[in-house]
Protein backbone atom coordinates (compact mmCIF):
# COMPACT_ATOMS: atom_id res chain seq x y z
CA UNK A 1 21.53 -6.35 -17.97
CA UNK A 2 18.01 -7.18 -18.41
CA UNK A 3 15.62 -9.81 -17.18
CA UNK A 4 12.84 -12.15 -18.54
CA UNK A 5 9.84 -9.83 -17.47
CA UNK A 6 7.34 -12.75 -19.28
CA UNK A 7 5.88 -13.74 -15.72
CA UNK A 8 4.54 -10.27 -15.17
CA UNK A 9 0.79 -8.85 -15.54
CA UNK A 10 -0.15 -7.38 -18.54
CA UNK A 11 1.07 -4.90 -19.42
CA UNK A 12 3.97 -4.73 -17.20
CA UNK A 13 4.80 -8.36 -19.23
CA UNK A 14 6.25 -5.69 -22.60
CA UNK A 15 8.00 -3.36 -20.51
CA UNK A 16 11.87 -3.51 -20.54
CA UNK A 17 13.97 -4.02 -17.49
CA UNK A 18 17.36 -3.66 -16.36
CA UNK A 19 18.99 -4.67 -12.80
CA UNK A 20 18.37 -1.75 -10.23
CA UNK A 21 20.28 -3.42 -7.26
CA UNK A 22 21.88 -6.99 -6.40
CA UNK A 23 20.16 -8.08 -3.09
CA UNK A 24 17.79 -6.87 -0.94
CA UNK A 25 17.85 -5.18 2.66
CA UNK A 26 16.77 -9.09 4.05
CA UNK A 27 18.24 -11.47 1.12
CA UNK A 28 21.08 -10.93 -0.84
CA UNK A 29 20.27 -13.41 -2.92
CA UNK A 30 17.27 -11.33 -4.43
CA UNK A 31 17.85 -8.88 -7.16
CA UNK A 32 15.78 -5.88 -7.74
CA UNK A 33 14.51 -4.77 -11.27
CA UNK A 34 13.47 -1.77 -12.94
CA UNK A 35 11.60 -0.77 -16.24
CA UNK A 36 12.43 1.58 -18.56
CA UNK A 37 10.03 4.27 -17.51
CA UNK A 38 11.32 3.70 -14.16
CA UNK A 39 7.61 3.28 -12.89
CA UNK A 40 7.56 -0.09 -11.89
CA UNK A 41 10.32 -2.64 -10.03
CA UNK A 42 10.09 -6.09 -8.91
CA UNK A 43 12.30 -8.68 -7.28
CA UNK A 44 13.52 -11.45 -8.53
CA UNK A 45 13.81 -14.37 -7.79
CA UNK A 46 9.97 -13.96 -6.14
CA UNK A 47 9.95 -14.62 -2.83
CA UNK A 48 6.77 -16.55 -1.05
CA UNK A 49 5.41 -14.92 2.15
CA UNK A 50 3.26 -16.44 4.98
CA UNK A 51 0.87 -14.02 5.26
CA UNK A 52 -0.96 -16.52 8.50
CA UNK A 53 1.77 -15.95 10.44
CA UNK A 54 2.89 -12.02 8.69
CA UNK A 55 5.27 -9.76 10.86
CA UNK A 56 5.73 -6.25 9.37
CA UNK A 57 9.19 -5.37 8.80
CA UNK A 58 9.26 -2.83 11.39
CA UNK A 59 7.75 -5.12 14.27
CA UNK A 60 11.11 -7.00 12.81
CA UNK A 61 13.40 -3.67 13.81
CA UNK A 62 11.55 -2.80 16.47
CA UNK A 63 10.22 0.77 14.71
CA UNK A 64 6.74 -0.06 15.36
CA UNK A 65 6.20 2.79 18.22
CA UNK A 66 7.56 4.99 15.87
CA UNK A 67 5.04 4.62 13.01
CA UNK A 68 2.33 6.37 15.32
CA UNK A 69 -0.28 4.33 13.83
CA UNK A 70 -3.58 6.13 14.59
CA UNK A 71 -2.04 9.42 13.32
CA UNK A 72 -0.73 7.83 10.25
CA UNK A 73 -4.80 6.24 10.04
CA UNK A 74 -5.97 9.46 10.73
CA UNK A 75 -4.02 11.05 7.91
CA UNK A 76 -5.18 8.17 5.52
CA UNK A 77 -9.13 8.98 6.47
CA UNK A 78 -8.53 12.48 5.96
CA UNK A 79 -7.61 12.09 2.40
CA UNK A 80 -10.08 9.36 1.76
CA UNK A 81 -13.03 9.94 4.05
CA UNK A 82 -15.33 11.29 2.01
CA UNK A 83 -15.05 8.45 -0.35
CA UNK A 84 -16.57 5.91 2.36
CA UNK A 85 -19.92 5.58 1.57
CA UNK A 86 -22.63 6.62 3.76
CA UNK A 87 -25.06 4.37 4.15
CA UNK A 88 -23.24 1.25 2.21
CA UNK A 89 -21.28 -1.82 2.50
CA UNK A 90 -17.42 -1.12 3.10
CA UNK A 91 -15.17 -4.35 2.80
CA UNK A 92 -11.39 -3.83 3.37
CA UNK A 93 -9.08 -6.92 1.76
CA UNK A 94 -5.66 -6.84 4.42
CA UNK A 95 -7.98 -5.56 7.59
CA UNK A 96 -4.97 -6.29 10.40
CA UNK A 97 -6.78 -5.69 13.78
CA UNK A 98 -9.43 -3.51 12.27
CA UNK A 99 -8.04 -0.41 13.54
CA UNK A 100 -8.58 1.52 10.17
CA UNK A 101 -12.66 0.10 10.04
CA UNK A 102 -12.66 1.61 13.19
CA UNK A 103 -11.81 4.89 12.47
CA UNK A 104 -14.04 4.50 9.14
CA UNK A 105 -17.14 3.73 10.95
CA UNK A 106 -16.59 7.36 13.24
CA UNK A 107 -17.74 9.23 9.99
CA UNK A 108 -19.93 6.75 7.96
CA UNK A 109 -21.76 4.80 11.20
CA UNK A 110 -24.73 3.80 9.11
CA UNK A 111 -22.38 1.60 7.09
CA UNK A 112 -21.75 -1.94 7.10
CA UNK A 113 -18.06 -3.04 7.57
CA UNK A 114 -16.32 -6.69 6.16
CA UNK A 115 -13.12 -7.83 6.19
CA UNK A 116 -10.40 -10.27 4.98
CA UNK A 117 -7.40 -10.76 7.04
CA UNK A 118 -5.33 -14.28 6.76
CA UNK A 119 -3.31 -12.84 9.54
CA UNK A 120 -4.07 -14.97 12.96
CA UNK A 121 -2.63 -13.30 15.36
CA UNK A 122 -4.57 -10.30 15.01
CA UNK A 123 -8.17 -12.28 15.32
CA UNK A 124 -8.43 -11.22 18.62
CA UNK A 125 -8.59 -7.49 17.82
CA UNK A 126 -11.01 -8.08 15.25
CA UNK A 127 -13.35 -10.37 17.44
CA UNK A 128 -13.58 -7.40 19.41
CA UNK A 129 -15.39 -5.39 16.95
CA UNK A 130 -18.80 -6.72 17.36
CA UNK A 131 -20.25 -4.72 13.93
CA UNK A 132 -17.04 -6.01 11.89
CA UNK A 133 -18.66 -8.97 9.48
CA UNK A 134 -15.51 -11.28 8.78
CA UNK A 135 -14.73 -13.33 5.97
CA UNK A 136 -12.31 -16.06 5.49
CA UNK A 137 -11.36 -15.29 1.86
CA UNK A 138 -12.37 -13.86 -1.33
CA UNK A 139 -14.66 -16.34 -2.20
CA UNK A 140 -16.22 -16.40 1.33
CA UNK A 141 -16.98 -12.49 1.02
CA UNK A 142 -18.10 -13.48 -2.79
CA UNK A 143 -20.80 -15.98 -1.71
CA UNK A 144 -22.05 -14.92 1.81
CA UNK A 145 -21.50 -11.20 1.29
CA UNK A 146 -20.53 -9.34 -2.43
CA UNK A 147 -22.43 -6.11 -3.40
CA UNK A 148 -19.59 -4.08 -1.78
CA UNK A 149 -20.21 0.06 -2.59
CA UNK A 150 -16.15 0.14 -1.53
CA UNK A 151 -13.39 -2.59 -1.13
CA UNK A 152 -10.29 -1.48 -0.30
CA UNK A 153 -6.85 -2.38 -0.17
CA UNK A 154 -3.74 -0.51 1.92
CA UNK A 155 -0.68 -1.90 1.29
CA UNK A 156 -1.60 -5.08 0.34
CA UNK A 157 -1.60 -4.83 -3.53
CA UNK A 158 2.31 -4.84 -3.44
CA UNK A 159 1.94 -8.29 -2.21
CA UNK A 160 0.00 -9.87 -4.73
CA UNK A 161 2.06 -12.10 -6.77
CA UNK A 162 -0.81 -12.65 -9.50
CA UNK A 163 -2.52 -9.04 -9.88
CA UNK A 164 -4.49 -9.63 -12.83
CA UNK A 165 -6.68 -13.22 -11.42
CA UNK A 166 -7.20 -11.16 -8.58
CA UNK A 167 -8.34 -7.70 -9.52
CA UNK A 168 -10.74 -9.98 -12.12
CA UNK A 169 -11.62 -11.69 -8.72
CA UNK A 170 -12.14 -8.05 -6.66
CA UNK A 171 -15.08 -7.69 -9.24
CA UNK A 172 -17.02 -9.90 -7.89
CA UNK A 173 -16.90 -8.26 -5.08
CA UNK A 174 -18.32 -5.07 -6.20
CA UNK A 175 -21.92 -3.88 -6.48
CA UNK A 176 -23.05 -2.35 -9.52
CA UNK A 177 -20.79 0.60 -9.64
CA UNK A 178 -19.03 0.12 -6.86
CA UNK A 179 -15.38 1.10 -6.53
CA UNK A 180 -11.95 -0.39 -5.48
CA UNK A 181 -9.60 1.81 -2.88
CA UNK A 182 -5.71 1.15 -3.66
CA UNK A 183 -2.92 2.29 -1.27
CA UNK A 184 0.48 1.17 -2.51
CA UNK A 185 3.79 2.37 -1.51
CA UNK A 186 4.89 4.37 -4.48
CA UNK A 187 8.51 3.97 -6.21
CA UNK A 188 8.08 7.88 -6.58
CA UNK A 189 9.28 8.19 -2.68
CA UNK A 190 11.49 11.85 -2.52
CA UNK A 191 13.98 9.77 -0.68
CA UNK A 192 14.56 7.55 -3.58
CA UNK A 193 13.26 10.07 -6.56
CA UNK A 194 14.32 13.04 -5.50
CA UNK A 195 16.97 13.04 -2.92
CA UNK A 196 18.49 9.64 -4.49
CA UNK A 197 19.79 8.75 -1.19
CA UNK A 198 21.70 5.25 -1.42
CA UNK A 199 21.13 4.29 2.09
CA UNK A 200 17.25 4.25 2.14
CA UNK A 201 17.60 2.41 -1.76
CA UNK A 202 19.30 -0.20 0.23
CA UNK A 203 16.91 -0.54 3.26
CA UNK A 204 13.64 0.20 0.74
CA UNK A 205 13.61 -2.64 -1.19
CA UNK A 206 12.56 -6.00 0.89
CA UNK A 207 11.26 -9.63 0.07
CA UNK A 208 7.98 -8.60 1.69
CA UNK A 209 7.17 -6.54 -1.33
CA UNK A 210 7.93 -7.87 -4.42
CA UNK A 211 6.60 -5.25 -6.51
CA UNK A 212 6.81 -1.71 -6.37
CA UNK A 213 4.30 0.49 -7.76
CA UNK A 214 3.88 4.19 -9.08
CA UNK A 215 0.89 5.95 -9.88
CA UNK A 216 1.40 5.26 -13.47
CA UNK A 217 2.43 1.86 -13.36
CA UNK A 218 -0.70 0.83 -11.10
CA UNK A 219 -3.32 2.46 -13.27
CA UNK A 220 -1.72 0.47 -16.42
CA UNK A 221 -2.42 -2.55 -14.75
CA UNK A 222 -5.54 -1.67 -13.77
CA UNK A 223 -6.47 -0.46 -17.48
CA UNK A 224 -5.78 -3.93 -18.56
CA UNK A 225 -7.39 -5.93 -16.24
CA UNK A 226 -11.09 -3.88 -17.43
CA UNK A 227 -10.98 -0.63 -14.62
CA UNK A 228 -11.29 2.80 -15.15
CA UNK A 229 -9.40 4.79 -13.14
CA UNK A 230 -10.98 7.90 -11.21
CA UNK A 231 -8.65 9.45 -9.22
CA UNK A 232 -5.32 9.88 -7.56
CA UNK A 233 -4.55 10.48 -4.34
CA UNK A 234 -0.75 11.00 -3.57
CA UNK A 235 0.03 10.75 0.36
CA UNK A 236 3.69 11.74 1.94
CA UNK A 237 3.28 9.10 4.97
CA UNK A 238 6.88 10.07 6.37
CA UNK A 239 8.13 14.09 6.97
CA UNK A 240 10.83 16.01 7.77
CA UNK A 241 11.72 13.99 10.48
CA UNK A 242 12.30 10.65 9.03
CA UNK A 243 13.87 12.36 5.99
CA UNK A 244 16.45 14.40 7.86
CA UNK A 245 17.36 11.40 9.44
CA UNK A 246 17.94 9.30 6.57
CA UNK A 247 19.79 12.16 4.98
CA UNK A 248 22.29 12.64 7.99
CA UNK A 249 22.55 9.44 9.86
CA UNK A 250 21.79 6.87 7.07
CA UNK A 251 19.17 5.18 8.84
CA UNK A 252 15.42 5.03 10.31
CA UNK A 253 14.13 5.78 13.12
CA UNK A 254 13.15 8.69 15.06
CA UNK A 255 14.97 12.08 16.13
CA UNK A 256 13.15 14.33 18.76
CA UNK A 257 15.86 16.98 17.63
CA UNK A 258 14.67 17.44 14.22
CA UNK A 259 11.04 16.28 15.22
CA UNK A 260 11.00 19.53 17.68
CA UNK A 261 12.95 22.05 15.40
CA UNK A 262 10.71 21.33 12.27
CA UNK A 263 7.51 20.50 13.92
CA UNK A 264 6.25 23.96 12.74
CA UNK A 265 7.39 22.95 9.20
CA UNK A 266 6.09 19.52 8.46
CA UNK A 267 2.27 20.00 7.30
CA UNK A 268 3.87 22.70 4.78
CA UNK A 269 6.77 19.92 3.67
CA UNK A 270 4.28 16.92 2.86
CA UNK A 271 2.16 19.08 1.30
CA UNK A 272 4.55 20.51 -1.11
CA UNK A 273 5.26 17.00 -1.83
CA UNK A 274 1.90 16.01 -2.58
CA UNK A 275 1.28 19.11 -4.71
CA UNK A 276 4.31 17.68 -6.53
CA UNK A 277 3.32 14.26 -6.90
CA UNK A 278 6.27 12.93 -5.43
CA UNK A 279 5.30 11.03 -2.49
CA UNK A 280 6.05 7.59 -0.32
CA UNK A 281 2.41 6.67 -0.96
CA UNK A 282 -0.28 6.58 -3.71
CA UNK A 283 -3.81 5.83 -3.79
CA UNK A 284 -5.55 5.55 -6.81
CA UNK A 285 -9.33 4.85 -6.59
CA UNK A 286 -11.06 2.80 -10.04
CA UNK A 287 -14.53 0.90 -10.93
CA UNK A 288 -14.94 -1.39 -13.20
CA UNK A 289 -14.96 -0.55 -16.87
């Protein structure tokens, strides 16, 4: 079975697709697809998002506590720290409550920090930052700021139903060989990849993301719309923990069983991963061509 893929960026637009799944962890009436180099899936029909109002998917299951957030920020920084530049202008597209800038400004304090965040109800947090410059929107940050050294973007490209007008827009954005910080979630995840476990495939895929990147797929769609890309940064967000679980219960959430047996194991296990290239996460870092 295969799908009209017309609507997509270049040059996901030529790939061929076939149905991965019928329905979707929150709609059934939404259909996932695949390509043939099984880099790349998107849903279909697309579904709109109010990104004003946006609730994560696991504020909506109440697995929020469970993400530890400032470890999972930490881990981020650690990988990309020594990107941030020094003594530069930082903008992050998808800020939330600024807890990430935050963290950012602890090793590069000489730095100026933006952000864009549509997201109202966590204003408050950022108000709070009194060195945080906000912008309303692209073309705000264009006109009263632009000349970014970094922009960057953590899982908020997956959102994007139009990729191409606005990675052409992002460039405006950037100072003269600046560069552009991607975090997707990657369709490379071991729990879909390499363990092929059909209970996560069913909670994965959700109408908040309607595309699904890889490493491979996001660079190709970068190449097209004029970036080079420099490097890539695969991160295993989730461990031993969260995999055990899904493997023996079917489901997410914690387990202080497995999180105290392997605690001694999990650096070693998301590591391997990494090494492997098969991870939950990518981050690929490009500058304009």
């Amino acid at each position: 079975m295969s799908v009209d893929a017309a609507r997509l960026t270049a040059p996901l637009d030529g790939d061929q697709y076939a149905l991965l799944r019928e329905g979707v962890e929150d709609d059934p009436a939404i259909n996932v697809y695949i390509n043939a180099q099984g880099d790349f899936a998107f849903l279909d029909p697309m579904p709109v998002t109010d990104y004003a109002s946006y609730e994560t998917r696991s504020e909506k299951l109440g697995l929020k506590g469970y993400k530890h957030k400032e470890a999972a920020l930490r881990a981020r920084l650690e990988k990309i720290g020594s990107l941030l530049p020094r003594d530069g202008k930082v903008l992050e597209i998808g800020a939330a409550d600024g807890a990430f800038l935050a963290l950012a400004r602890e090793i590069a304090p000489t730095s100026h920090f933006a952000s864009i965040e549509p997201d109202q109800r966590t204003r408050p947090e950022r108000d709070a930052l009194p060195w945080l410059t906000q912008y309303d929107d692209m073309d705000h940050a264009t006109v009263q700021g632009g000349g970014f050294d970094l922009v960057m973007l953590f899982h908020v490209f997956e959102h994007v139903l139009e990729p191409a007008g606005f990675l052409n827009a992002v460039k405006g954005l950037l100072a003269d060989g600046g560069a552009l910080l991607i975090e997707v979630p990657c369709l490379h995840d071991p729990l879909l990849s390499l363990y092929e476990n059909p209970d996560y495939q069913a909670f994965y895929f959700q109408r908040q993301h309607p595309f699904v990147y890889s490493a491979g797929s996001l660079e190709r769609v970068l190449d097209a719309s004029g970036y080079a890309v420099r490097r890539r940064i695969p991160l295993q967000r989730y461990g031993l923990e969260n995999h055990l679980q899904w493997l023996t219960k079917g489901k997410p959430g914690g387990n202080a069983l497995f999180r105290e047996v392997f605690a001694g194991s999990d650096d070693a296990y998301r590591a391997a991963l990494e090494a492997a290239g098969t991870t939950d996460t990518i981050i690929v870092e490009a500058v304009a061509a």
